[in-house]
Protein backbone atom coordinates (compact mmCIF):
# COMPACT_ATOMS: atom_id res chain seq x y z
CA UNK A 1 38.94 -22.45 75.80
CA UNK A 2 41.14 -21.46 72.69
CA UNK A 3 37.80 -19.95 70.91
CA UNK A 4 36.79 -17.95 73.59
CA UNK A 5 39.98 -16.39 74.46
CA UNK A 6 40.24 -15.39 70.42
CA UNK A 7 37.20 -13.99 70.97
CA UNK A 8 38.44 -11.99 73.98
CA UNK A 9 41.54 -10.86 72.19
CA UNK A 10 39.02 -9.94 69.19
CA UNK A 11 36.99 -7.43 71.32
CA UNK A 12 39.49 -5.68 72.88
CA UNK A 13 41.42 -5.25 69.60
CA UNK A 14 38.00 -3.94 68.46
CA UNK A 15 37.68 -1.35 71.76
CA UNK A 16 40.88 -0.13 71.29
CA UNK A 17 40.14 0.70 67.46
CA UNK A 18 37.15 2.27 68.27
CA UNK A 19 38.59 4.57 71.36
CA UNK A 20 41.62 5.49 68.01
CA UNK A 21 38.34 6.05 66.11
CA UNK A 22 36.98 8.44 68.72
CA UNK A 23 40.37 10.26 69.08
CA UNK A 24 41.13 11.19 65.77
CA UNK A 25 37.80 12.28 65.14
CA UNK A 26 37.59 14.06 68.17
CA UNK A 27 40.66 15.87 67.01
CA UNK A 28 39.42 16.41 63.50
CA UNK A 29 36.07 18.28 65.07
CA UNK A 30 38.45 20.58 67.23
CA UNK A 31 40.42 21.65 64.51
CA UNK A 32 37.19 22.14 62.16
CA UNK A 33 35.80 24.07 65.09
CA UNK A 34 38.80 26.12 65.76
């Protein structure tokens, strides 16, 4: 039970960096582009 909520926690920590990830680059491109 304990492992597999970690794990949960771990994943969505891990979505959440990756959608930050996809921001900020997203950002960078539009102010390369404009």
């Amino acid at each position: 039970m304990l492992s597999v909520m970690m794990i949960h926690q771990m994943a969505s920590y891990l979505c959440i960096c990756q959608f930050i990830q996809c921001l900020l680059i997203g950002k960078k491109k539009n102010k390369t582009v404009i």
